[in-house]
PDB file of N, CA and C in Angstrom:
ATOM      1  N   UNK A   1     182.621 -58.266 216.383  1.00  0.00           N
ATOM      2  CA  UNK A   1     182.841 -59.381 215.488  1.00  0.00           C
ATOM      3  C   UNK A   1     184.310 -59.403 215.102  1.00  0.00           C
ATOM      4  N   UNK A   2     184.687 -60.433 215.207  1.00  0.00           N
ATOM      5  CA  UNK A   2     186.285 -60.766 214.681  1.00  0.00           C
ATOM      6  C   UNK A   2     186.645 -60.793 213.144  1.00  0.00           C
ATOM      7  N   UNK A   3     187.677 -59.755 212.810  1.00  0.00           N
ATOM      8  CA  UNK A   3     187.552 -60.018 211.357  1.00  0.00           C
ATOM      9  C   UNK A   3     188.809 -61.049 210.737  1.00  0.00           C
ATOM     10  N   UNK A   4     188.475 -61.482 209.930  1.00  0.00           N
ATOM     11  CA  UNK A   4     189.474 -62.124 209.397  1.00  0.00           C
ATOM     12  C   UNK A   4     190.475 -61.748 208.702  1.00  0.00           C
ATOM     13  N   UNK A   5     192.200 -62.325 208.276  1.00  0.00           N
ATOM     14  CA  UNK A   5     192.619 -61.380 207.590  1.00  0.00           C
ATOM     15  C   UNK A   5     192.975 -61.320 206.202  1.00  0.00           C
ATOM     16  N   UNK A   6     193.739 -60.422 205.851  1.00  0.00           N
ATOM     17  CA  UNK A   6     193.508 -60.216 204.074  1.00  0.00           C
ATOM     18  C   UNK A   6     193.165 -61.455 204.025  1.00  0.00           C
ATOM     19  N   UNK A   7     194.467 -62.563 204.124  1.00  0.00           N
ATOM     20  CA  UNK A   7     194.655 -63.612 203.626  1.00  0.00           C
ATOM     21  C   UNK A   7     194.643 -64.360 204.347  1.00  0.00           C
ATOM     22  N   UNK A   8     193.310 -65.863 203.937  1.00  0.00           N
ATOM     23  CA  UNK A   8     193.512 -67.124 204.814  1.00  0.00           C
ATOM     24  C   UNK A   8     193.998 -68.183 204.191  1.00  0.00           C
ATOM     25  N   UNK A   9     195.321 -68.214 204.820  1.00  0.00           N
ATOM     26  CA  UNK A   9     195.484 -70.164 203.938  1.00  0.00           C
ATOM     27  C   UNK A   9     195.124 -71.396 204.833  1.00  0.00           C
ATOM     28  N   UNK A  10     194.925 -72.393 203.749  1.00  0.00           N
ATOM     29  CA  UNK A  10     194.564 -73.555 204.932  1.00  0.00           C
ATOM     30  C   UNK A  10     195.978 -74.195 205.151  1.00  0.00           C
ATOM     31  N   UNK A  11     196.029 -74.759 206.498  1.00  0.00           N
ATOM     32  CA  UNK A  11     197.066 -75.974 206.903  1.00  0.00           C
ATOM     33  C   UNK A  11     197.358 -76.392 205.818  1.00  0.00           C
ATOM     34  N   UNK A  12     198.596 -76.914 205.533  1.00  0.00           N
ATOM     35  CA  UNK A  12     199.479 -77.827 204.657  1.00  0.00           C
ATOM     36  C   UNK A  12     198.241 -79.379 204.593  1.00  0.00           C
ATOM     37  N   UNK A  13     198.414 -79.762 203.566  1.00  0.00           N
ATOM     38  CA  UNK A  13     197.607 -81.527 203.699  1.00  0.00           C
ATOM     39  C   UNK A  13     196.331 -81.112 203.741  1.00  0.00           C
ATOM     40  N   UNK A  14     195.785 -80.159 204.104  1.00  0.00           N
ATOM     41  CA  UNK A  14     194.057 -80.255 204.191  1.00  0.00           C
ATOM     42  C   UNK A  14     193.409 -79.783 203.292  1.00  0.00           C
ATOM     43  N   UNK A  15     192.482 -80.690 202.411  1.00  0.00           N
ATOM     44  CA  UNK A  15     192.076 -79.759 201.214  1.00  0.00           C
ATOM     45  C   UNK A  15     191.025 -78.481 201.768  1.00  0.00           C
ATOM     46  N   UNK A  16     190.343 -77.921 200.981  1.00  0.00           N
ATOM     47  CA  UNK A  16     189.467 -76.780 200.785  1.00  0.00           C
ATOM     48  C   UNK A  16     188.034 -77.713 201.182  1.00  0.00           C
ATOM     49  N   UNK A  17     187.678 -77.275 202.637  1.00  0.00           N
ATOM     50  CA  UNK A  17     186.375 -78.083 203.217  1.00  0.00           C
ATOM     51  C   UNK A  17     185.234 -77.945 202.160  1.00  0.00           C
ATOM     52  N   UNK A  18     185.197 -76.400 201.886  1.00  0.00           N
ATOM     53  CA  UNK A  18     183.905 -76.066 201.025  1.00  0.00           C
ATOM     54  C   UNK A  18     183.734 -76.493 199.901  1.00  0.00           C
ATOM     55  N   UNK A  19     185.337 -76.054 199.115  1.00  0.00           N
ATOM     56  CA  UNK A  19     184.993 -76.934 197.573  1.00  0.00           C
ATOM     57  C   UNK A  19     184.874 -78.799 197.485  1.00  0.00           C
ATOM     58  N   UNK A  20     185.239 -79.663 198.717  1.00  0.00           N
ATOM     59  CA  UNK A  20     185.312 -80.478 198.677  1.00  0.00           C
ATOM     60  C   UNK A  20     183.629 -81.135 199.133  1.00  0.00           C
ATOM     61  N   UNK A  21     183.056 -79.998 199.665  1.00  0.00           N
ATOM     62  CA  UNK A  21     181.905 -80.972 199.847  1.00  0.00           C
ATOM     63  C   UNK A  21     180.935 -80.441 198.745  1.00  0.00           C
ATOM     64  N   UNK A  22     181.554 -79.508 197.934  1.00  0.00           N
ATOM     65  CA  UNK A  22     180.202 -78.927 197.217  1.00  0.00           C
ATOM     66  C   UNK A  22     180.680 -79.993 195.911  1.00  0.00           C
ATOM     67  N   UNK A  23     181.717 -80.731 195.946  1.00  0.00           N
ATOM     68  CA  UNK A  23     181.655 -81.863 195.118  1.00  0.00           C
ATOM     69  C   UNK A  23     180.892 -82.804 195.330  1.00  0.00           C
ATOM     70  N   UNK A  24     181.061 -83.315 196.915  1.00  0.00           N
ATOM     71  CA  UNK A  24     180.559 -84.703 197.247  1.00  0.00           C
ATOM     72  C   UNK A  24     178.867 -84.437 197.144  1.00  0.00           C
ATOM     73  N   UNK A  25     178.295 -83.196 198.062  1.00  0.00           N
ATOM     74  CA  UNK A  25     176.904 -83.149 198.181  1.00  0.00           C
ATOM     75  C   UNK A  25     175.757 -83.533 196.924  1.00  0.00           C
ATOM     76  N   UNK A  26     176.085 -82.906 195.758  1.00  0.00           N
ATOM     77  CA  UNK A  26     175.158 -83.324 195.059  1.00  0.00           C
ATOM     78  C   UNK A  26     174.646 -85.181 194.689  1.00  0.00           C
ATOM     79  N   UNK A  27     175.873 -85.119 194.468  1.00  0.00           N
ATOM     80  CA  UNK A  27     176.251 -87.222 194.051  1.00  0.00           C
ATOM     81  C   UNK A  27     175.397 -87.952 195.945  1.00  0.00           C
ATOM     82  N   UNK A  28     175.550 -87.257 196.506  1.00  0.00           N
ATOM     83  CA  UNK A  28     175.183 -87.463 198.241  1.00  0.00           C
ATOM     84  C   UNK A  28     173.454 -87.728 198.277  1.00  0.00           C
ATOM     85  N   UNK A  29     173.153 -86.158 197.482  1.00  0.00           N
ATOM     86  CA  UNK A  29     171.605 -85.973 197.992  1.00  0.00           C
ATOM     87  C   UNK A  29     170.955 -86.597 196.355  1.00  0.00           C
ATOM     88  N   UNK A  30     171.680 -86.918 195.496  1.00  0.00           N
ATOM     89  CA  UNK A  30     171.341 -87.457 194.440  1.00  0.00           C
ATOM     90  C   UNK A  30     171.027 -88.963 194.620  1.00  0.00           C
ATOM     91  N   UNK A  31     171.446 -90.150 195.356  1.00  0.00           N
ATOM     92  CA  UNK A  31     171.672 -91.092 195.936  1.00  0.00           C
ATOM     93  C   UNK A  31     170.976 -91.132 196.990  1.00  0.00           C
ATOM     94  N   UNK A  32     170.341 -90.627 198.089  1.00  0.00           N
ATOM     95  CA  UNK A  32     169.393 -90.258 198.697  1.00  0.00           C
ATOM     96  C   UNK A  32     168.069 -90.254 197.894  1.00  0.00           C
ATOM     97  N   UNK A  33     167.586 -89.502 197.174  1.00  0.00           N
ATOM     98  CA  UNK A  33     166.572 -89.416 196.570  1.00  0.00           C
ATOM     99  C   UNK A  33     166.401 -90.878 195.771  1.00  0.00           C
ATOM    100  N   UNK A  34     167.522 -90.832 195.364  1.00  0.00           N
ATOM    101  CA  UNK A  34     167.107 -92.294 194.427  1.00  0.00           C
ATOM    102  C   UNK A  34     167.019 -92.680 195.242  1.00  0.00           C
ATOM    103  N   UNK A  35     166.981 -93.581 196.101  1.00  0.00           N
ATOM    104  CA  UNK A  35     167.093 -94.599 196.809  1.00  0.00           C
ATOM    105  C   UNK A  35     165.505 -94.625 197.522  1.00  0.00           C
ATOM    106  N   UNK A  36     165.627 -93.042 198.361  1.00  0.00           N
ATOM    107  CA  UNK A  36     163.929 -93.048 198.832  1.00  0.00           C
ATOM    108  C   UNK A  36     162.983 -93.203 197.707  1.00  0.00           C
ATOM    109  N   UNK A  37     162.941 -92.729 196.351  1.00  0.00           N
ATOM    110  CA  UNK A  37     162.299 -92.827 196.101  1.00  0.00           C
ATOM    111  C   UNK A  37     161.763 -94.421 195.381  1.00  0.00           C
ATOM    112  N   UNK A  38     162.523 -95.847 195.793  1.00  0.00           N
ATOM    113  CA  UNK A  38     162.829 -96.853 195.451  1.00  0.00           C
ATOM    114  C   UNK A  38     161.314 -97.024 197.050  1.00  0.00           C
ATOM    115  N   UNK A  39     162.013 -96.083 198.073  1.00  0.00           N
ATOM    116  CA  UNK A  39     161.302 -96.819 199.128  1.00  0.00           C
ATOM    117  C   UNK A  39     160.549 -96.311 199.555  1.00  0.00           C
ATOM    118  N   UNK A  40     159.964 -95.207 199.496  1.00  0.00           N
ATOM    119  CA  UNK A  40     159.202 -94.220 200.050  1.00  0.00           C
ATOM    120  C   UNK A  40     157.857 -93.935 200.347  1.00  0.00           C
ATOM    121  N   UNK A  41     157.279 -94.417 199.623  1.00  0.00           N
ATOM    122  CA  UNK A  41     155.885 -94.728 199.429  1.00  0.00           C
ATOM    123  C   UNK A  41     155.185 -93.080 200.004  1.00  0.00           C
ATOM    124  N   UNK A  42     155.306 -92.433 199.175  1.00  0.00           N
ATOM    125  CA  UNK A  42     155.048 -91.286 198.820  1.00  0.00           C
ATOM    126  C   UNK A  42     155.471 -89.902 200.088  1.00  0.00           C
ATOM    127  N   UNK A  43     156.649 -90.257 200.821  1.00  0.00           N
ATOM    128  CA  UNK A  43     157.498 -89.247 201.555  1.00  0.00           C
ATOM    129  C   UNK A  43     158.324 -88.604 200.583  1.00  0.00           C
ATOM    130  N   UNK A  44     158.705 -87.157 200.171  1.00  0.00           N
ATOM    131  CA  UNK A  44     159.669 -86.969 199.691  1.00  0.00           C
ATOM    132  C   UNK A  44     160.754 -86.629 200.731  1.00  0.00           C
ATOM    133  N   UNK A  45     161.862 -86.360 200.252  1.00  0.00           N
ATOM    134  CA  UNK A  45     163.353 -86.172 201.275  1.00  0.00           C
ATOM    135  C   UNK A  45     162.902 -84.984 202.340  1.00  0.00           C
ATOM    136  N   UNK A  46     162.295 -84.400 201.762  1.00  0.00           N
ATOM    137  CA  UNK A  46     162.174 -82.818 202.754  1.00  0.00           C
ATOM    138  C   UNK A  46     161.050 -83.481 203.756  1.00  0.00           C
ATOM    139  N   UNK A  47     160.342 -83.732 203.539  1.00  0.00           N
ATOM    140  CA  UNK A  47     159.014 -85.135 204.695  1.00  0.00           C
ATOM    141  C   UNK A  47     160.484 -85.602 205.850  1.00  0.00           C
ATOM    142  N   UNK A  48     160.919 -86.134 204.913  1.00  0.00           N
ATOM    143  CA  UNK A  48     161.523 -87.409 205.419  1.00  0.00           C
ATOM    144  C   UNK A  48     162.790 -86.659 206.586  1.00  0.00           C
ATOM    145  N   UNK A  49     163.107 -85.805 206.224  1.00  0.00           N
ATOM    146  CA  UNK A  49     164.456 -84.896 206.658  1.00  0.00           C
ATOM    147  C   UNK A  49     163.417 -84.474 208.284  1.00  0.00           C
ATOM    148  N   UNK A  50     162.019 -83.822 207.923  1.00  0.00           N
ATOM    149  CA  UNK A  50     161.266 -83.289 209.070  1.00  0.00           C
ATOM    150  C   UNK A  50     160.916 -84.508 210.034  1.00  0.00           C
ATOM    151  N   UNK A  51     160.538 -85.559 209.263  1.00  0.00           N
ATOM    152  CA  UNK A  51     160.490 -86.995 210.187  1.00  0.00           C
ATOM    153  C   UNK A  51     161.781 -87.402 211.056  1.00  0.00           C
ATOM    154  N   UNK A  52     163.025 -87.105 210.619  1.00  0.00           N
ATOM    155  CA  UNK A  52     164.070 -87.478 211.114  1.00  0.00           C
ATOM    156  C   UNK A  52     164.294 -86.628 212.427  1.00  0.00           C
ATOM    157  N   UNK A  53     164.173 -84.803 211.942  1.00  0.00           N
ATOM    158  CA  UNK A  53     163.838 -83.630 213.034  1.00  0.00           C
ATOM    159  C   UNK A  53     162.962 -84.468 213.981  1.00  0.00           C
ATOM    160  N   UNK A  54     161.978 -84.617 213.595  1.00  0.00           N
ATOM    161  CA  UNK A  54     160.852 -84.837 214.676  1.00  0.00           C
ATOM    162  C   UNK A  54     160.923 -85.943 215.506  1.00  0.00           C
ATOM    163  N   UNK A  55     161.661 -86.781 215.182  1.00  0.00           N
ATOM    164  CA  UNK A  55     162.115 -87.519 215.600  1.00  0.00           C
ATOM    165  C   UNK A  55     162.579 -87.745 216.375  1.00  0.00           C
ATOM    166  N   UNK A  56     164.048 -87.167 216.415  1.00  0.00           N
ATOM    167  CA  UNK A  56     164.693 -86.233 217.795  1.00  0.00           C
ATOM    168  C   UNK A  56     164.497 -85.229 218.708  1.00  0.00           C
ATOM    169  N   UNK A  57     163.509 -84.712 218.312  1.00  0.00           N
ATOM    170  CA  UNK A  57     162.638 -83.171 218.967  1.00  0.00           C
ATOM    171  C   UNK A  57     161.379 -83.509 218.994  1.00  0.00           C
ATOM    172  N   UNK A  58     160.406 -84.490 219.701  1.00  0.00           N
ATOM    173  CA  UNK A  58     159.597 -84.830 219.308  1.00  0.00           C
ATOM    174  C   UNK A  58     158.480 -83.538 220.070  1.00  0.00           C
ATOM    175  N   UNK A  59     158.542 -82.833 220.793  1.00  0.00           N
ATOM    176  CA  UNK A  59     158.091 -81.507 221.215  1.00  0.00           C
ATOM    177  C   UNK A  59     158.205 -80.409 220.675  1.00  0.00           C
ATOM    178  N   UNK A  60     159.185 -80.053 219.216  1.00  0.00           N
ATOM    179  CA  UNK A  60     159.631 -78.947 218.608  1.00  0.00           C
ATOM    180  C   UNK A  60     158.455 -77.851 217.716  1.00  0.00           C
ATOM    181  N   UNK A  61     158.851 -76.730 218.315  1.00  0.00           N
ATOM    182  CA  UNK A  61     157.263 -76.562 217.350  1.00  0.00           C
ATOM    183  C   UNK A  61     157.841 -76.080 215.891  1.00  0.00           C
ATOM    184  N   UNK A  62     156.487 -75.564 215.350  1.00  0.00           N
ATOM    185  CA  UNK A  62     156.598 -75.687 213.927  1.00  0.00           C
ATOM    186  C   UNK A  62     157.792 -74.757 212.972  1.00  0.00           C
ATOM    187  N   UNK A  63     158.145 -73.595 213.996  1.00  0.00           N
ATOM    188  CA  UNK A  63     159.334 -72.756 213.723  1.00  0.00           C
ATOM    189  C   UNK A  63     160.276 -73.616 213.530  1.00  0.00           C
ATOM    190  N   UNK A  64     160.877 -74.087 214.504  1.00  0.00           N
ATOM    191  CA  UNK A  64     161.693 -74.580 214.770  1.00  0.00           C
ATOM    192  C   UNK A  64     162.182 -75.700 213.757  1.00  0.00           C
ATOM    193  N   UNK A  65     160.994 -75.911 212.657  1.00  0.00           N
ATOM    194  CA  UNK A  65     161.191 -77.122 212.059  1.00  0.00           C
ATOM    195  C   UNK A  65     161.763 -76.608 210.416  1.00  0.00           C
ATOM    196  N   UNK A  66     160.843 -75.820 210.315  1.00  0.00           N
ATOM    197  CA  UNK A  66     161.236 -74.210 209.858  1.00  0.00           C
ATOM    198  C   UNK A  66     162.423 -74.268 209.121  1.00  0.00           C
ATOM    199  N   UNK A  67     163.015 -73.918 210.737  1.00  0.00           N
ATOM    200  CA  UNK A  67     164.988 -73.072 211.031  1.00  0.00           C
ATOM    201  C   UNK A  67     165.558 -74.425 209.946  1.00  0.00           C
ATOM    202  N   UNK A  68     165.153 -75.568 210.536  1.00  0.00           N
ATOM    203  CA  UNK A  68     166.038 -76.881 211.089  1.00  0.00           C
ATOM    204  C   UNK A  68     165.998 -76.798 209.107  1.00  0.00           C
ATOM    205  N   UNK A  69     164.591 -77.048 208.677  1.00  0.00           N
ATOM    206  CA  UNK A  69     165.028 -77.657 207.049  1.00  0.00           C
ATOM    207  C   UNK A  69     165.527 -75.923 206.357  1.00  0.00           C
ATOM    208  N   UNK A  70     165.622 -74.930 206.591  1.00  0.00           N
ATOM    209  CA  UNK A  70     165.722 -73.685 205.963  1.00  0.00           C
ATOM    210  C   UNK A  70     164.474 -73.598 205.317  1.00  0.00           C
ATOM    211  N   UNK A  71     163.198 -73.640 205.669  1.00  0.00           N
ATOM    212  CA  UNK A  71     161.741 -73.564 204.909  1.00  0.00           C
ATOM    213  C   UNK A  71     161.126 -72.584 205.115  1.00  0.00           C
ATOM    214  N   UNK A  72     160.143 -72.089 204.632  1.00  0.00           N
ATOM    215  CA  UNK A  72     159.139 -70.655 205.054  1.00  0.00           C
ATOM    216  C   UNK A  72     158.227 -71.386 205.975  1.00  0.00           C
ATOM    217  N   UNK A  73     157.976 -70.839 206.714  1.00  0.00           N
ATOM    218  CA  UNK A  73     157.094 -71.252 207.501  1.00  0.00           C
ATOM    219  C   UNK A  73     155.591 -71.847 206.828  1.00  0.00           C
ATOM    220  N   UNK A  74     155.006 -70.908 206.411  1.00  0.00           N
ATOM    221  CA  UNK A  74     153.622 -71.490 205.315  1.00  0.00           C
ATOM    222  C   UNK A  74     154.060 -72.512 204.540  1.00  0.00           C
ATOM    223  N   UNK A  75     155.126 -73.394 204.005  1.00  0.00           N
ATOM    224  CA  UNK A  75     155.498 -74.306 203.398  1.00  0.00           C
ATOM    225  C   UNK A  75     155.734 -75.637 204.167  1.00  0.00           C
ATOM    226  N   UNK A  76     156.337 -75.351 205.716  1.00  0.00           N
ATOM    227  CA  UNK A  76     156.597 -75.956 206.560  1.00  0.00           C
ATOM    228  C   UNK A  76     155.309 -76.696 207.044  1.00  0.00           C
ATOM    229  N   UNK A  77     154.326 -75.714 207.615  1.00  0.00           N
ATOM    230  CA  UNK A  77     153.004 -75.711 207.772  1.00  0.00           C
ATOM    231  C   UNK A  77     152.249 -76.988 206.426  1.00  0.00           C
ATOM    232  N   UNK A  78     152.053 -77.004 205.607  1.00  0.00           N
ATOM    233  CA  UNK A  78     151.451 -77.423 204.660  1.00  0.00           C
ATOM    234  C   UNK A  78     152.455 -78.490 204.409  1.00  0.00           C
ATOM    235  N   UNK A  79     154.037 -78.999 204.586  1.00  0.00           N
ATOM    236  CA  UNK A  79     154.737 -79.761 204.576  1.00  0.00           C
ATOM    237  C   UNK A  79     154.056 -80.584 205.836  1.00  0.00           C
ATOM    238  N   UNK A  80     153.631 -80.576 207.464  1.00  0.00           N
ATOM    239  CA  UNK A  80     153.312 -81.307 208.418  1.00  0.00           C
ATOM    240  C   UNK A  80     151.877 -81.674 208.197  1.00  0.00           C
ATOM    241  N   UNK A  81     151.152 -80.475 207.410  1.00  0.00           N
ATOM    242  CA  UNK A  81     149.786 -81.312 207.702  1.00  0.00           C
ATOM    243  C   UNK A  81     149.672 -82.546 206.708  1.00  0.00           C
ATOM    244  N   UNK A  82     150.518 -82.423 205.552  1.00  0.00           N
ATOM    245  CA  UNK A  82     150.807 -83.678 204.969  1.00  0.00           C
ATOM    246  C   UNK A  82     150.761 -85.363 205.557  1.00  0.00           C
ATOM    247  N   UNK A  83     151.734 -84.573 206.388  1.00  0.00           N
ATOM    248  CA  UNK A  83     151.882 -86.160 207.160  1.00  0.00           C
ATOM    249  C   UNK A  83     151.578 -86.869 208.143  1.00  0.00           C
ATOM    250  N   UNK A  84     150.475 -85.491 208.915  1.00  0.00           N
ATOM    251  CA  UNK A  84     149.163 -85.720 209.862  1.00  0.00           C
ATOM    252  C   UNK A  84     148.178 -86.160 208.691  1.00  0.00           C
ATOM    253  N   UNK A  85     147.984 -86.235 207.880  1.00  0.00           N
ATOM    254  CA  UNK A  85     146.997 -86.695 206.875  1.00  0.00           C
ATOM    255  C   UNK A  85     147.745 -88.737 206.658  1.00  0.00           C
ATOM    256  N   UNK A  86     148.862 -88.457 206.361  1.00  0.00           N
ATOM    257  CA  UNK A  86     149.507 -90.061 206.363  1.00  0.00           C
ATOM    258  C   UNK A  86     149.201 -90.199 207.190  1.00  0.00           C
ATOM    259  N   UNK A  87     148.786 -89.811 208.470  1.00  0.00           N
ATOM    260  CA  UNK A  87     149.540 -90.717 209.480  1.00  0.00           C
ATOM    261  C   UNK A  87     150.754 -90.719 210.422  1.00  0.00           C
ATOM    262  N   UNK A  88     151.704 -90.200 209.899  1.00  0.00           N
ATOM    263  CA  UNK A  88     153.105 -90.334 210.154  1.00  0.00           C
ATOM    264  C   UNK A  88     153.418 -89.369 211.020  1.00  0.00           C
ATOM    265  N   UNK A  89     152.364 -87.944 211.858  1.00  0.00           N
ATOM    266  CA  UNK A  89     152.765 -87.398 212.812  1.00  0.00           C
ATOM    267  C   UNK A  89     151.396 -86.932 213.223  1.00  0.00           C
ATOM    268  N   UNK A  90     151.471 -86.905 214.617  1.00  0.00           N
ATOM    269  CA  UNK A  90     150.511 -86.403 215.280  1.00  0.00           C
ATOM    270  C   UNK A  90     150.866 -84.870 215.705  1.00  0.00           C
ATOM    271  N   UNK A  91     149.951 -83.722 214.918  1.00  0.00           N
ATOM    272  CA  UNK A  91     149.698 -82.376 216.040  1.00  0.00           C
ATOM    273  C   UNK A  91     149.489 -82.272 216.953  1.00  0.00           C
ATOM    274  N   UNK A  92     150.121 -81.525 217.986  1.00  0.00           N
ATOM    275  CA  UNK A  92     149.660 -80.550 219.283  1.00  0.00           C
ATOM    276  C   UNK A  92     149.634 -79.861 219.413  1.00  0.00           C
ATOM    277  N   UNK A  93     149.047 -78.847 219.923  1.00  0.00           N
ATOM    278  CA  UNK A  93     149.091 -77.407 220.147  1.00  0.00           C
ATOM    279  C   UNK A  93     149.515 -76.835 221.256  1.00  0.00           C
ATOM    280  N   UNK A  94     149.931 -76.001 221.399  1.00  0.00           N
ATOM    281  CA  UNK A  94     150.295 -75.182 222.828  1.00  0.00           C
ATOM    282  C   UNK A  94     148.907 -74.163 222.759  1.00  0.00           C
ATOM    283  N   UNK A  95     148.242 -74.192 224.366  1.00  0.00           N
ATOM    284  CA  UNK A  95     147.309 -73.704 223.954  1.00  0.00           C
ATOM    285  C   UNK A  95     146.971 -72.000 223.697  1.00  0.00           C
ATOM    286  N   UNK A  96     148.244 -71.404 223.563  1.00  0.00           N
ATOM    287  CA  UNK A  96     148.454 -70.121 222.952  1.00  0.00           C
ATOM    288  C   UNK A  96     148.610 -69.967 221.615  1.00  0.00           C
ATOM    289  N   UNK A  97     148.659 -70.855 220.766  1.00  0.00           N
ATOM    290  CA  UNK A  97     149.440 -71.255 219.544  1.00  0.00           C
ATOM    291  C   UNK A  97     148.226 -70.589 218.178  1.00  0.00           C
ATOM    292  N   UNK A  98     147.027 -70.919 218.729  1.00  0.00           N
ATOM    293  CA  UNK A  98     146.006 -70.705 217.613  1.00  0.00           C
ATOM    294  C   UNK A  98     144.390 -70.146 218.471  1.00  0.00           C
ATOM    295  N   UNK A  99     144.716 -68.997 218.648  1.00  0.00           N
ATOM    296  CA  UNK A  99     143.285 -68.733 218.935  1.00  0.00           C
ATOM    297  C   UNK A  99     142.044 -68.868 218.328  1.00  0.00           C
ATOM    298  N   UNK A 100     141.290 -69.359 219.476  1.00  0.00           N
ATOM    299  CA  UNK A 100     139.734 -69.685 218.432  1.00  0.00           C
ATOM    300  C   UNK A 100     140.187 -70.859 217.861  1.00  0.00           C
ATOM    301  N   UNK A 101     140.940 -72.026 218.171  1.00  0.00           N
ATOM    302  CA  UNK A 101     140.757 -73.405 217.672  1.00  0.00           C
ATOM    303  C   UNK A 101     141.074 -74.258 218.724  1.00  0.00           C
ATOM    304  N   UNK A 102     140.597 -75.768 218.592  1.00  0.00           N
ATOM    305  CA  UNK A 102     140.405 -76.396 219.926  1.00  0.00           C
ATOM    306  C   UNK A 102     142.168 -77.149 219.853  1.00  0.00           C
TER     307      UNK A 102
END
């Protein structure tokens, strides 16, 4: 692993990436929520974030969905069957995935 040294400065003109978005993000995902929840009809953002995943990965399994929102898996799990209950995604299984179920 490469270490870094004592001291990192940034380029001249460029602010501080991290402190600059840990400004913008909240006002970001604050504005988001409002907004879904104007439209949502009962998705919250974390639904909606896995709908967007799934979206693009429409084969991804349930780990993977996991990694993608930073979720526990048993939360993840109980986050999809949610929205196999809406409607809004269909399960598949790989047929190694769950023994003893069809």
């Amino acid at each position: 692993m490469q270490q870094l040294p004592e001291t990192t400065t940034l380029a001249d003109g460029y602010p501080d990436c991290a402190s600059a978005l840990m400004e913008v993000a909240p006002p970001v995902v604050w504005f988001m929520r409002h907004r879904m929840r104007a439209h949502r009809r009962g998705v919250s953002l974390l639904q909606f974030q896995a709908l967007v995943f799934l979206k693009r990965e429409p084969h991804v399994s349930l780990s993977k969905v996991a990694d993608h929102l930073g979720a526990t898996l048993p939360n993840v799990s109980r986050l999809i069957a949610s929205l196999v209950d809406k409607g809004l995604v269909v399960r598949s299984g790989h047929p190694g995935d769950r023994p003893g179920m069809p």
